[in-house]
Structures are given as structure tokens and as C-alpha cells.
N, C-alpha and C. Protein backbone atom coordinates (compact mmCIF):
# COMPACT_ATOMS: atom_id res chain seq x y z
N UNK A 1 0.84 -1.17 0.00
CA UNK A 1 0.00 0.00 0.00
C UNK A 1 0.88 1.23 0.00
N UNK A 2 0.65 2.28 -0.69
CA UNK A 2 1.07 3.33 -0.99
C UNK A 2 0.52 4.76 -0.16
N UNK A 3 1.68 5.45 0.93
CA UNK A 3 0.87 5.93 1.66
C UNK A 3 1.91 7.14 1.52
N UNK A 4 1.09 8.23 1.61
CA UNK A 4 1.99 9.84 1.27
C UNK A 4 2.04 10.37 3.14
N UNK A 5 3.18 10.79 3.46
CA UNK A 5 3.21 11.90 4.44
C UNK A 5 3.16 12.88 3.98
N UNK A 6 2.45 13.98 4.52
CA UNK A 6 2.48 15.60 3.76
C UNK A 6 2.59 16.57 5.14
N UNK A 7 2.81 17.94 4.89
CA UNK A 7 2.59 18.60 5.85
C UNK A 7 3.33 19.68 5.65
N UNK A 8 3.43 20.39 6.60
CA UNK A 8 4.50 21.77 6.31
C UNK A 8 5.79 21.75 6.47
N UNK A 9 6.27 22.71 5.86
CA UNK A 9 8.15 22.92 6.32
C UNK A 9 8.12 22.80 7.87
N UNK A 10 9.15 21.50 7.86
CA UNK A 10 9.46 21.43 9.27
C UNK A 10 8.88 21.27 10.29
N UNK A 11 8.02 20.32 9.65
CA UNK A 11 6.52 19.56 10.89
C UNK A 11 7.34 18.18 11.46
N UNK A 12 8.07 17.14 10.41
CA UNK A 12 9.12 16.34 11.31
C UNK A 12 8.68 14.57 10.03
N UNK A 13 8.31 15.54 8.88
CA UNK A 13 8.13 14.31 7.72
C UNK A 13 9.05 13.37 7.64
N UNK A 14 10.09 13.60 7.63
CA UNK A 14 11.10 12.92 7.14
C UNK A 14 11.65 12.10 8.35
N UNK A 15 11.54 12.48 9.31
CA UNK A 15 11.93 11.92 11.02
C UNK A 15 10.83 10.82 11.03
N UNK A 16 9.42 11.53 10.38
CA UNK A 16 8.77 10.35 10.70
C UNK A 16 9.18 9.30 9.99
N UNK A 17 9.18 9.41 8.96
CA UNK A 17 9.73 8.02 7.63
C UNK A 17 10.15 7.39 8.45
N UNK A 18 11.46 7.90 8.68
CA UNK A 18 13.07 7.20 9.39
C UNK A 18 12.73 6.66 10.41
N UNK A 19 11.57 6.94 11.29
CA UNK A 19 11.42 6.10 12.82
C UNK A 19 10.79 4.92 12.46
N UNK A 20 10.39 4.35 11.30
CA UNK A 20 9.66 3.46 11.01
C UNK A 20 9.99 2.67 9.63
N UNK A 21 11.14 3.51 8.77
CA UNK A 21 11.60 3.02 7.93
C UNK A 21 12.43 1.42 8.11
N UNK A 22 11.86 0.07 7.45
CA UNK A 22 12.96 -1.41 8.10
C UNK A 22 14.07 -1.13 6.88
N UNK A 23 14.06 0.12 6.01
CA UNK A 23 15.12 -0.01 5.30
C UNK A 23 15.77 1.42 5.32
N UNK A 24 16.79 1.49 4.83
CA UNK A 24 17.39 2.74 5.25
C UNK A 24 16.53 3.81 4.26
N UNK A 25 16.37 4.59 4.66
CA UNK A 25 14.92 5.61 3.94
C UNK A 25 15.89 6.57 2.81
N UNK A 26 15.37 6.65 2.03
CA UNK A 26 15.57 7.46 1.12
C UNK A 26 15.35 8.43 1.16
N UNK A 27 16.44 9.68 1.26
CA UNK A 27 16.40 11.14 1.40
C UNK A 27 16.76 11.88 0.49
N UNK A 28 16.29 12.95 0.46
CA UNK A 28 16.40 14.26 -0.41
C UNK A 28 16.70 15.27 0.02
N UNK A 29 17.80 15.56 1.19
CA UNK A 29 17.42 16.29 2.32
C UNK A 29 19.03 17.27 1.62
N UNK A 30 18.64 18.93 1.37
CA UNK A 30 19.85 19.11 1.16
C UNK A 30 19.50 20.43 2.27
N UNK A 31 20.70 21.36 2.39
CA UNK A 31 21.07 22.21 3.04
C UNK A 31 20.25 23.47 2.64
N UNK A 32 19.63 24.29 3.60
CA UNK A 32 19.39 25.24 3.56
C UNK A 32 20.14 26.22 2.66
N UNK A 33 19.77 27.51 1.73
CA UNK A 33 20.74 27.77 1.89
C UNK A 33 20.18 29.69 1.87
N UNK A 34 21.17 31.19 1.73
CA UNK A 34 20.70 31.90 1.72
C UNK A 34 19.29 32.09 0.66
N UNK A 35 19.98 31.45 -0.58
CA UNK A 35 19.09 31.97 -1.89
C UNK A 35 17.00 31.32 -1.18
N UNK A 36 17.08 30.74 -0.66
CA UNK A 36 15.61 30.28 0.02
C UNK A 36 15.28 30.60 1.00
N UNK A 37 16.04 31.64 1.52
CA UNK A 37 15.47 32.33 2.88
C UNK A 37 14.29 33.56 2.70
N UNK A 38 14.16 34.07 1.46
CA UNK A 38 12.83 34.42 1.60
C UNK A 38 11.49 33.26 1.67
N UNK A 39 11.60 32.17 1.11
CA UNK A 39 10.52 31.74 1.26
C UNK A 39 10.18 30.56 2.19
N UNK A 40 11.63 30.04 2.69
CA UNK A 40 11.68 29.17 4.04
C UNK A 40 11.69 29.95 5.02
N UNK A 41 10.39 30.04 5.80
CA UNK A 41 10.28 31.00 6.46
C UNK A 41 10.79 29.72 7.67
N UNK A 42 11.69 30.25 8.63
CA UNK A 42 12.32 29.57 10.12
C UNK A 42 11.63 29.81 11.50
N UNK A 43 10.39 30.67 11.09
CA UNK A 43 9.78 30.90 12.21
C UNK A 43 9.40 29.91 12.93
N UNK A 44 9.74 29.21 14.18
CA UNK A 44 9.48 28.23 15.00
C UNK A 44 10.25 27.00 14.72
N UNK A 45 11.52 27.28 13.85
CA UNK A 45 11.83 26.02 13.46
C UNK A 45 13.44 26.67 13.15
N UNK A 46 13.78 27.57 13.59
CA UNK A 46 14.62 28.38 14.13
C UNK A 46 16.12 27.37 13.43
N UNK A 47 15.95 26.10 13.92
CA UNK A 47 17.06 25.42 14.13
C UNK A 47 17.75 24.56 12.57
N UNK A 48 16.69 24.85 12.24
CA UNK A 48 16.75 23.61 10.91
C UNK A 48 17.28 23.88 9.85
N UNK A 49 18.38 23.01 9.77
CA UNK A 49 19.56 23.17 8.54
C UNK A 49 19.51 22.70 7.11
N UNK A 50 18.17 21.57 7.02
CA UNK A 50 18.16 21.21 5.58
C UNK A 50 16.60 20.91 5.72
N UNK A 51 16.50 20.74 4.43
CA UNK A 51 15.07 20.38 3.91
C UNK A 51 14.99 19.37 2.60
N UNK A 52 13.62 18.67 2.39
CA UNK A 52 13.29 17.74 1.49
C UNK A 52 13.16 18.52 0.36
N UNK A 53 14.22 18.34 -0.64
CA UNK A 53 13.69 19.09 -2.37
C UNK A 53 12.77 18.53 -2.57
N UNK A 54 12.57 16.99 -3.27
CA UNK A 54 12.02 16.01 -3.64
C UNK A 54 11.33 15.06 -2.92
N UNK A 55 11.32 14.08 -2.56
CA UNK A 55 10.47 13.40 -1.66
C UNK A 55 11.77 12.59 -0.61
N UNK A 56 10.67 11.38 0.34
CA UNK A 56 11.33 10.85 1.20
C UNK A 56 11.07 9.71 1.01
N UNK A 57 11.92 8.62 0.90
CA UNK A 57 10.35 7.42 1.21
C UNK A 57 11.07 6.22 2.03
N UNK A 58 10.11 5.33 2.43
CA UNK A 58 10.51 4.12 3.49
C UNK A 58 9.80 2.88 2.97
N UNK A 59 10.04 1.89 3.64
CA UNK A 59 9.20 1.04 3.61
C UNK A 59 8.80 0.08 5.18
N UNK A 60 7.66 -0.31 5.36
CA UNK A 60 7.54 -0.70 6.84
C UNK A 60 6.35 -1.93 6.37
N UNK A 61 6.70 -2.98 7.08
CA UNK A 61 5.96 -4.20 6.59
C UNK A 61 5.46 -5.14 8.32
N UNK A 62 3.98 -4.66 8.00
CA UNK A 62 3.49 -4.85 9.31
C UNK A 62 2.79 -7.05 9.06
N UNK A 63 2.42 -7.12 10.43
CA UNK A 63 1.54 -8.31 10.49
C UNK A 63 0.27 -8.43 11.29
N UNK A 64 -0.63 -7.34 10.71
CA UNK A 64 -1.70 -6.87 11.65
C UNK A 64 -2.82 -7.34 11.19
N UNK A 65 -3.94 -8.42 10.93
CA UNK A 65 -3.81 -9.71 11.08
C UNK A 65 -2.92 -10.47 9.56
N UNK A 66 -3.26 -9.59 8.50
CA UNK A 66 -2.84 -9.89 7.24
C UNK A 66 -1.66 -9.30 7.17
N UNK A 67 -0.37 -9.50 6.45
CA UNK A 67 0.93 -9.04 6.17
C UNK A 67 0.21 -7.66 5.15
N UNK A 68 0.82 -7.15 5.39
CA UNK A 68 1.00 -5.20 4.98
C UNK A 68 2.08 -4.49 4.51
N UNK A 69 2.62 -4.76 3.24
CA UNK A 69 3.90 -3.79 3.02
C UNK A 69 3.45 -2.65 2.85
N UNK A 70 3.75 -1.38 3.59
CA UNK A 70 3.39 0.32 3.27
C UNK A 70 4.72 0.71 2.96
N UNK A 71 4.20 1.33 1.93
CA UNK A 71 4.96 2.56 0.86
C UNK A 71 5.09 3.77 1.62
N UNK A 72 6.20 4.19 1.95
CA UNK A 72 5.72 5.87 2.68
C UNK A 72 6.72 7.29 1.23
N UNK A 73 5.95 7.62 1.05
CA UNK A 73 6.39 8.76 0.31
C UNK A 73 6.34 10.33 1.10
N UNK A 74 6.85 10.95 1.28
CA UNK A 74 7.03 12.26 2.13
C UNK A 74 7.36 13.02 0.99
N UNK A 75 6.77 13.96 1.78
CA UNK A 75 6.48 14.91 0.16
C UNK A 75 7.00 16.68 0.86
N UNK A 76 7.90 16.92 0.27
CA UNK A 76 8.49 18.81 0.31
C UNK A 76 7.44 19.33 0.91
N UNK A 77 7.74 19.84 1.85
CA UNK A 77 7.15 20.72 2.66
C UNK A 77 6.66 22.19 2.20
N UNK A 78 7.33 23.19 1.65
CA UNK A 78 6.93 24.21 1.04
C UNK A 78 5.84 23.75 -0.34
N UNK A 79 5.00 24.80 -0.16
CA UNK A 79 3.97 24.81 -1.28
C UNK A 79 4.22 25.35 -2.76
N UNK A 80 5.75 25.82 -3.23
CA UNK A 80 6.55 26.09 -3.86
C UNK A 80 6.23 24.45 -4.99
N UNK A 81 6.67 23.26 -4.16
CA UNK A 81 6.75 22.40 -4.33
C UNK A 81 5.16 21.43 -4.87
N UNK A 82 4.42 22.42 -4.92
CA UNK A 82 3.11 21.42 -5.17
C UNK A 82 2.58 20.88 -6.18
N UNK A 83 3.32 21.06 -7.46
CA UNK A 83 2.84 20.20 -8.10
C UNK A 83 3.55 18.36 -8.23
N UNK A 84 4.65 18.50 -7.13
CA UNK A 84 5.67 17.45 -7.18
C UNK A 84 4.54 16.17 -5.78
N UNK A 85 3.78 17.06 -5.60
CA UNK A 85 3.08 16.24 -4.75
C UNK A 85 1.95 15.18 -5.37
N UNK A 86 1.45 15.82 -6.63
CA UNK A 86 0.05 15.04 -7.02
C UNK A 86 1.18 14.19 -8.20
N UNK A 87 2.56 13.56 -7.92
CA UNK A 87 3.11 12.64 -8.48
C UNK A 87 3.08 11.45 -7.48
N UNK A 88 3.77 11.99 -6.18
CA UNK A 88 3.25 11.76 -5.14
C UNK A 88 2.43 10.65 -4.73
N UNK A 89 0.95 11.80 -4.84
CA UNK A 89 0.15 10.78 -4.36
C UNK A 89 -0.64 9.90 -5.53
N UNK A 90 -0.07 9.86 -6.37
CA UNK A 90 -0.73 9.05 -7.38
C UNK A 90 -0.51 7.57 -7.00
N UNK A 91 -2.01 6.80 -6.77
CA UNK A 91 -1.98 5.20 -6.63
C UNK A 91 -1.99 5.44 -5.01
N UNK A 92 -2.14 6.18 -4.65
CA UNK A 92 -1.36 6.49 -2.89
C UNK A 92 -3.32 6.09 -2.33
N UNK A 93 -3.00 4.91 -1.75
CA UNK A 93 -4.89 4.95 -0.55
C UNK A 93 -5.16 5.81 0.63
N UNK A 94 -4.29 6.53 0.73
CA UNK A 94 -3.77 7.72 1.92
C UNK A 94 -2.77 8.41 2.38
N UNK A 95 -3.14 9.70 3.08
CA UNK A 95 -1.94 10.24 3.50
C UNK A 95 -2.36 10.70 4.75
N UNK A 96 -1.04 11.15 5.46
CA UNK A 96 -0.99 11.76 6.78
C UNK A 96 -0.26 12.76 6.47
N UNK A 97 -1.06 13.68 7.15
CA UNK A 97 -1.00 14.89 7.25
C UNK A 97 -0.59 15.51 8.47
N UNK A 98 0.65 15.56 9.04
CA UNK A 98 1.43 15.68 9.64
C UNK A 98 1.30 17.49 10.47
N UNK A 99 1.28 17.58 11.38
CA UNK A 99 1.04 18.82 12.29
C UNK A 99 2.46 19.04 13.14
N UNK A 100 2.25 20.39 12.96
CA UNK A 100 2.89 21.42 14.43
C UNK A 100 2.11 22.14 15.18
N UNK A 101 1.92 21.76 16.02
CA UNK A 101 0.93 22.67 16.95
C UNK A 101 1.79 24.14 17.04
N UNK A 102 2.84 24.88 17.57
CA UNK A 102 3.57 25.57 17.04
C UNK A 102 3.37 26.67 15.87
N UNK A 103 3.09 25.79 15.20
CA UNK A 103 2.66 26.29 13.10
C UNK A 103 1.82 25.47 12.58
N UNK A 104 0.43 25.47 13.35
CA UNK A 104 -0.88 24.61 12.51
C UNK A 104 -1.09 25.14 11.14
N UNK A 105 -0.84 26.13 11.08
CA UNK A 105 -0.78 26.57 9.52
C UNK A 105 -0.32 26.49 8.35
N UNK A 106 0.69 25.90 8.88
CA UNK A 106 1.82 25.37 8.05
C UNK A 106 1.27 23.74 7.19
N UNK A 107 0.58 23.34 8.27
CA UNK A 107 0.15 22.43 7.03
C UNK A 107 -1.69 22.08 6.87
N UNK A 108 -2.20 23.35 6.68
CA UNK A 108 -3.30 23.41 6.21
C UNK A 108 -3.21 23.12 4.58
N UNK A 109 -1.95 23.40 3.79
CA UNK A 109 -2.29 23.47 2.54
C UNK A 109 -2.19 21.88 2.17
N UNK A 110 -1.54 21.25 3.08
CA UNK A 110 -1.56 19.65 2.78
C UNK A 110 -3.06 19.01 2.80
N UNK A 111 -3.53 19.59 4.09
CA UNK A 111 -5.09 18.95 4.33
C UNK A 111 -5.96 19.42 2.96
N UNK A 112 -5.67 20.60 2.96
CA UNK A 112 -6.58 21.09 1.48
C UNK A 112 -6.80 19.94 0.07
N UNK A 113 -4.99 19.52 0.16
CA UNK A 113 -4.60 19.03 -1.32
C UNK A 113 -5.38 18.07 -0.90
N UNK A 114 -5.33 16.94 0.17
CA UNK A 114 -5.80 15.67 0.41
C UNK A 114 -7.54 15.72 -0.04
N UNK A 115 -7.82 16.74 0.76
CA UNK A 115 -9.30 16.83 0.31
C UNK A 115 -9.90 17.03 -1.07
N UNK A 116 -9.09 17.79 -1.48
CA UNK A 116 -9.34 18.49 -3.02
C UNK A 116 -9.27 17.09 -4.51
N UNK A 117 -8.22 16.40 -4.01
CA UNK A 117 -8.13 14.89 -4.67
C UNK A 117 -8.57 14.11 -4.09
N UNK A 118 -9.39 13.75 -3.23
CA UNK A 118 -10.13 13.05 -2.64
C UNK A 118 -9.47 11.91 -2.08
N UNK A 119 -7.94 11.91 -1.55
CA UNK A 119 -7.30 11.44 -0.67
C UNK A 119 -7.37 11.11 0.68
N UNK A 120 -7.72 10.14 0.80
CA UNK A 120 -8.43 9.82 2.64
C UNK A 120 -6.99 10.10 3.06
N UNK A 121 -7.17 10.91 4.76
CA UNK A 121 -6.01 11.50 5.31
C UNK A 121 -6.23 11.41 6.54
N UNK A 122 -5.61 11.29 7.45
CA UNK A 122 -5.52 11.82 8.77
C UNK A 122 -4.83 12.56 9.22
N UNK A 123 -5.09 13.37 9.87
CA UNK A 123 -3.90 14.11 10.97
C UNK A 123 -3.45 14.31 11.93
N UNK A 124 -1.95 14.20 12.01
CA UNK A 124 -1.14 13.42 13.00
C UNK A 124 -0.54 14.63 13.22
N UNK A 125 -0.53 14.95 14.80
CA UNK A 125 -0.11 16.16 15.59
C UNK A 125 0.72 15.60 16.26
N UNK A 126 2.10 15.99 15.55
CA UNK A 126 3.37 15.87 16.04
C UNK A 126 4.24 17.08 17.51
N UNK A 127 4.24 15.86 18.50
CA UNK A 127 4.02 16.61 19.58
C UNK A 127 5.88 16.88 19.70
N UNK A 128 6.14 17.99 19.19
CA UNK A 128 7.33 18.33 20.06
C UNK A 128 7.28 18.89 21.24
N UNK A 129 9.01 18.40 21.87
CA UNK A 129 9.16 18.65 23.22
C UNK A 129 8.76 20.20 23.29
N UNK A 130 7.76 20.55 24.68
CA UNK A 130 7.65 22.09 24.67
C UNK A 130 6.53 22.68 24.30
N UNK A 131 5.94 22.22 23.21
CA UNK A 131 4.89 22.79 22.38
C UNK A 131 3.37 22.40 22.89
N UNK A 132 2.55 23.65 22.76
CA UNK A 132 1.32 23.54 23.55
C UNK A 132 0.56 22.60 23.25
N UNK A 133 -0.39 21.67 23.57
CA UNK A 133 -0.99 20.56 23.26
C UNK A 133 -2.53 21.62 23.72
N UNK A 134 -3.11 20.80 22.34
CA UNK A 134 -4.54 21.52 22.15
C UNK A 134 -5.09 20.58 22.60
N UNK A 135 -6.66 20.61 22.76
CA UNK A 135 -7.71 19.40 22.49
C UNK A 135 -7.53 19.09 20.94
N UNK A 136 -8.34 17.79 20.85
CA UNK A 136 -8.47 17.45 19.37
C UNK A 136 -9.82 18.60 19.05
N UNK A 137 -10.94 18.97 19.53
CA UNK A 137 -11.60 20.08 18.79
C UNK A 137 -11.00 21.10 18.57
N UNK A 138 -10.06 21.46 19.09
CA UNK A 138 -9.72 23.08 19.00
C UNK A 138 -8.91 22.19 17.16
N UNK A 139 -7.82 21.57 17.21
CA UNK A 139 -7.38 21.00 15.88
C UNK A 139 -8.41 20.79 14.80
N UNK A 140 -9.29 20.03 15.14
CA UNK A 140 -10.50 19.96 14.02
C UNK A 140 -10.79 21.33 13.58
N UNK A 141 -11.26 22.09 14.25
CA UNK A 141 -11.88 23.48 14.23
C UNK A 141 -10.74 24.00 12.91
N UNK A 142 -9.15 24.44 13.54
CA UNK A 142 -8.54 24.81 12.64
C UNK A 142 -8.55 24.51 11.79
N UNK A 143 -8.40 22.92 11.29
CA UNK A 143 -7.94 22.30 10.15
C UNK A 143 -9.34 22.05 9.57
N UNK A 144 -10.77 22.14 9.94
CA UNK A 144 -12.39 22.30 9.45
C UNK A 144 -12.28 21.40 8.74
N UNK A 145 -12.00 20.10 9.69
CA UNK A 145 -12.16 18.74 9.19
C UNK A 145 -13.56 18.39 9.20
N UNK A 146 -13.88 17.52 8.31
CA UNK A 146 -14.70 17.05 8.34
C UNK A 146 -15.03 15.37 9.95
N UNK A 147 -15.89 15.30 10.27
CA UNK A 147 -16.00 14.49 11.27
C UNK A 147 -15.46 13.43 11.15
N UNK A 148 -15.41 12.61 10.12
CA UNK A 148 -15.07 11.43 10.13
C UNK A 148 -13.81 11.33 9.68
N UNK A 149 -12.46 12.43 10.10
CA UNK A 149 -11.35 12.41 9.67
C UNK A 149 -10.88 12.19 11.07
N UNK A 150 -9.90 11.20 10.65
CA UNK A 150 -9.15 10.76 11.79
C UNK A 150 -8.39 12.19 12.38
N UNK A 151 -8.39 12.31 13.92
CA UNK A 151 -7.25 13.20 14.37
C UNK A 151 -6.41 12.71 16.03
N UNK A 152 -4.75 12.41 15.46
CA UNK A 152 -4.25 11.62 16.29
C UNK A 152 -2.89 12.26 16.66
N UNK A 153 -2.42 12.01 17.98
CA UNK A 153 -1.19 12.52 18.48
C UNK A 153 -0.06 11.36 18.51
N UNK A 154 0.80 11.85 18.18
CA UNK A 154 1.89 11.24 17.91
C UNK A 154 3.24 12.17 17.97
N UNK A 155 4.41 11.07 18.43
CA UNK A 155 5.55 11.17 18.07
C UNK A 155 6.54 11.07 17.24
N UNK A 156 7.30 11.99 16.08
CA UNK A 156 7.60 11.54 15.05
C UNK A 156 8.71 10.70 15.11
N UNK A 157 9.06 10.65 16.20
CA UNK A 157 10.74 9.94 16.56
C UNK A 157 10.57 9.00 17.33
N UNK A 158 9.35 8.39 17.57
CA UNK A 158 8.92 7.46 18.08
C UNK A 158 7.98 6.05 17.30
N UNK A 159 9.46 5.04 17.16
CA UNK A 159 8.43 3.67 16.01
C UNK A 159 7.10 3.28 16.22
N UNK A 160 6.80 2.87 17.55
CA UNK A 160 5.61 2.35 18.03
C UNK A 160 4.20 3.45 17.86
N UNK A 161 4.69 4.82 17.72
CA UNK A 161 3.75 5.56 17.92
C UNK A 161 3.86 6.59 16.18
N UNK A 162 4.73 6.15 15.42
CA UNK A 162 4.58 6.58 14.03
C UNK A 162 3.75 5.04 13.43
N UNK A 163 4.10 3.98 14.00
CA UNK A 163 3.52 2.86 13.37
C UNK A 163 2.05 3.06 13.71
N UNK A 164 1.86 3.49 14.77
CA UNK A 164 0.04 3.35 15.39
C UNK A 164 -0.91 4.57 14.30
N UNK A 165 -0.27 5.45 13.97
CA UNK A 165 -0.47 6.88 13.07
C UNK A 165 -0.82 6.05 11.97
N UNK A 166 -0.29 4.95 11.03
CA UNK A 166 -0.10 4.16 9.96
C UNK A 166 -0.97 3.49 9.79
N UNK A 167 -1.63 2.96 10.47
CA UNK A 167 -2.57 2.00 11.38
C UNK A 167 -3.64 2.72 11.40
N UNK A 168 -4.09 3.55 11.59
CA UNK A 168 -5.28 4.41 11.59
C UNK A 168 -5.44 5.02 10.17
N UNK A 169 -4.70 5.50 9.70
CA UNK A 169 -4.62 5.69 8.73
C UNK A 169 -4.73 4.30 7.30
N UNK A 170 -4.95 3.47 7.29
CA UNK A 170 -4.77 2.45 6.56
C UNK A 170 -6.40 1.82 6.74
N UNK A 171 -7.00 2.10 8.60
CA UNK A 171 -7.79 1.61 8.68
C UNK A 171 -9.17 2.48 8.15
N UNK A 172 -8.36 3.87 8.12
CA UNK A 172 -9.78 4.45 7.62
C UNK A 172 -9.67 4.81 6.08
N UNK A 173 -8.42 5.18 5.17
CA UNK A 173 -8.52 4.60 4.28
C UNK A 173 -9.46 3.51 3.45
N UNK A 174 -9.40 2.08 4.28
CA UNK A 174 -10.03 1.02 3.74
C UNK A 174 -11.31 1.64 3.93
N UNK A 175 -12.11 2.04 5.35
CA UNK A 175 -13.25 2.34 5.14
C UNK A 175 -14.18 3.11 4.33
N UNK A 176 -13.24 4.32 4.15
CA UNK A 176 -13.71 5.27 2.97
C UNK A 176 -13.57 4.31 1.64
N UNK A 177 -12.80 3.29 1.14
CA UNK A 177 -12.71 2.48 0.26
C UNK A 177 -14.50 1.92 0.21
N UNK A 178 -14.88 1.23 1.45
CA UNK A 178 -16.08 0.31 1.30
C UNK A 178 -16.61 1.36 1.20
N UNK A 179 -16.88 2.28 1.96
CA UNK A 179 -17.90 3.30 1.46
C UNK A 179 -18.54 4.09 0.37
N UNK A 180 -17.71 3.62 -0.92
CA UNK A 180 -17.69 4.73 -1.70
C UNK A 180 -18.56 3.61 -2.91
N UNK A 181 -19.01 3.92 -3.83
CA UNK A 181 -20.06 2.62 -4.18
C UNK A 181 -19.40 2.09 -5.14
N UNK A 182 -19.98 1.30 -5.36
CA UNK A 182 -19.41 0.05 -6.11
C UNK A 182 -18.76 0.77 -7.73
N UNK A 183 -19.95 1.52 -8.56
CA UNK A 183 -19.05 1.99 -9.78
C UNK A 183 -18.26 3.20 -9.35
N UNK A 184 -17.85 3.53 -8.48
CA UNK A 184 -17.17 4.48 -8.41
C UNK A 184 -15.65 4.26 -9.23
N UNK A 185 -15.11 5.80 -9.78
CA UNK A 185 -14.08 5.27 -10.95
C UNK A 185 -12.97 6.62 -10.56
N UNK A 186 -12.83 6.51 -8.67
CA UNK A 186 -12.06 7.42 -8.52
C UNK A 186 -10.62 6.91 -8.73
N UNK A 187 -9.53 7.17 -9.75
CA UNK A 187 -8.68 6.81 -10.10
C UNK A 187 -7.23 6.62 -8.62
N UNK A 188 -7.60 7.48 -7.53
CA UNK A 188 -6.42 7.35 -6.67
C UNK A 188 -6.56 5.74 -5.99
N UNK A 189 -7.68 5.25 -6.18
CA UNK A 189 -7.87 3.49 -5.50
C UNK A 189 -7.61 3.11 -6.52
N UNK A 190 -8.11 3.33 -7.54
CA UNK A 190 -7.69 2.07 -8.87
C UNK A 190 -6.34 2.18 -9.49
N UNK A 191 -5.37 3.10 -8.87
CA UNK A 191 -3.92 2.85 -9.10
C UNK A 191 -3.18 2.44 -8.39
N UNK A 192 -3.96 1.90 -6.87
CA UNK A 192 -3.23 1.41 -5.67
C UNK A 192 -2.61 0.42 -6.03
């Protein structure tokens, strides 16, 4: 299964891959540099020396009751980058949509794309050390999810708890799958 991480500059995409990647993850990660400092904005993320040009990806192969190989594709954080995303998620049965409480804003434009292609998504509020922890309504509210969108806390540097994010995501995926009727001829399932 083919599953996209998305989210904003410096929400912790690529950390997530890697905490869950069983193979060494594939990076794109180059150096900051002046010429992108107008539009990598560092606000709250102060620290961060490189970023994803291109994508990220992993692979993680669960046994939850049926064997599960997931595809993880992580996708550039700046919106600069958006048409490199609907390559992305092509064939993809979901994505996670990855949060900073910090900079919830930062990845509203991910939730948008997911919705807009009709990409089942969840979102996963990546709790860094420090950072204020909302309720899940106050998050819904921002991100004007719809109800039946998953919204889950997690650690991006944490396996057990990027794997559980995966897991929810896969499970509601499938459901929006049964749900959707039988001739339906939305092309992002029929390239899975």
C-alpha cells in the first residue's frame, strides 16, 4: 500500500519516515541555503539546517492480522513544491497529514490538497518537546475537518507511535474504500 506523508516545512516528515523506515529511507534532504530564505520562512523552526527538495520514502511491513507492506512517500514541505506532490500521491490509498501545533498553519495546505483529490487523510499532531498541546476540537476546528477524519497525536521519533499513526490511517482509508459505491471510478484506489 502506498501511503503519502504531507505537511508543512518542518513539521518532522522525514523523522517520521526514518522512525519506522525497516530499510534505510531514502532522502532528499539538502542544506538550507541563503538563496531560500525568503521563502523558508524559520519561524518556529529556528534550528533547521536542511530540507526535502524532492520526496522521502521508506518502507515498513506490518503483520496486523494480514501481512502489509506500506509505501511511505514524504512529500516537500513548502507549497513552492506542489505540483511534485500530485506525483506523489498518485496510486497512494492515503496520507498523513502531519502537524505542528507551534505552526498549525503550516500544514493546512496539505489537508486542502488531500481533500481536493479526494485522498483519505488523517492528521497526525506531532508533539514536540515544549509545544502547547490543544484538544483534538480546537485542531479539528482549525484544520475544518470534516467528522469522520481521523485526528491523532503522535511522536515523530517514536516507532511504536509513528507505526500506530499508519494503522489508523490504513484503517480508515479502507473504510472510505467500502464506502464509496461500487461503480465508483475514482482513479487514486484504482492505481493502488
Amino acid at each position: 500500500m502506498k501511503l503519502v506523508v504531507a505537511g508543512g516545512f518542518g513539521v518532522g516528515k522525514t523523522t517520521f519516515i526514518g522512525a519506522v523506515s525497516e530499510i534505510p529511507p531514502l532522502s532528499t534532504e539538502e542544506h538550507l541555503t541563503q538563496a531560500g530564505a525568503a521563502t523558508d520562512h524559520l519561524t518556529g523552526v529556528e534550528h533547521k539546517t536542511t530540507t526535502t527538495v524532492a520526496f522521502d520514502f521508506g518502507r515498513l511491513s506490518l503483520d496486523v492480522p494480514v501481512p502489509l507492506e506500506l509505501l511511505l512517500f514524504g512529500t516537500p514541505g513548502q507549497d513552492r513544491f506542489l505540483d511534485i506532490w500530485y506525483d506523489l500521491a498518485a496510486g497512494a490509498i492515503g496520507a498523513v497529514v502531519l502537524a505542528d501545533t507551534r505552526r498549525l498553519e503550516a500544514s493546512f495546505t496539505a489537508a486542502t490538497f488531500c481533500e481536493q483529490i479526494g485522498l483519505p487523510f488523517v492528521v497526525a499532531v506531532n508533539e514536540f518537546d515544549g509545544a502547547h498541546r490543544y484538544p483534538e476540537h480546537a485542531i479539528r476546528d482549525a484544520f475544518a475537518l470534516r467528522p469522520n477524519t481521523p485526528v491523532v497525536a503522535c511522536d515523530a521519533r517514536a516507532t511504536s507511535s509513528v507505526a500506530a499513526v499508519l494503522l489508523t490511517l490504513v484503517q480508515h482509508a479502507l473504510a472510505a474504500a467500502l464506502a464509496r459505491p461500487a461503480h465508483s471510478t475514482d482513479s487514486t484506489l484504482l492505481d493502488a
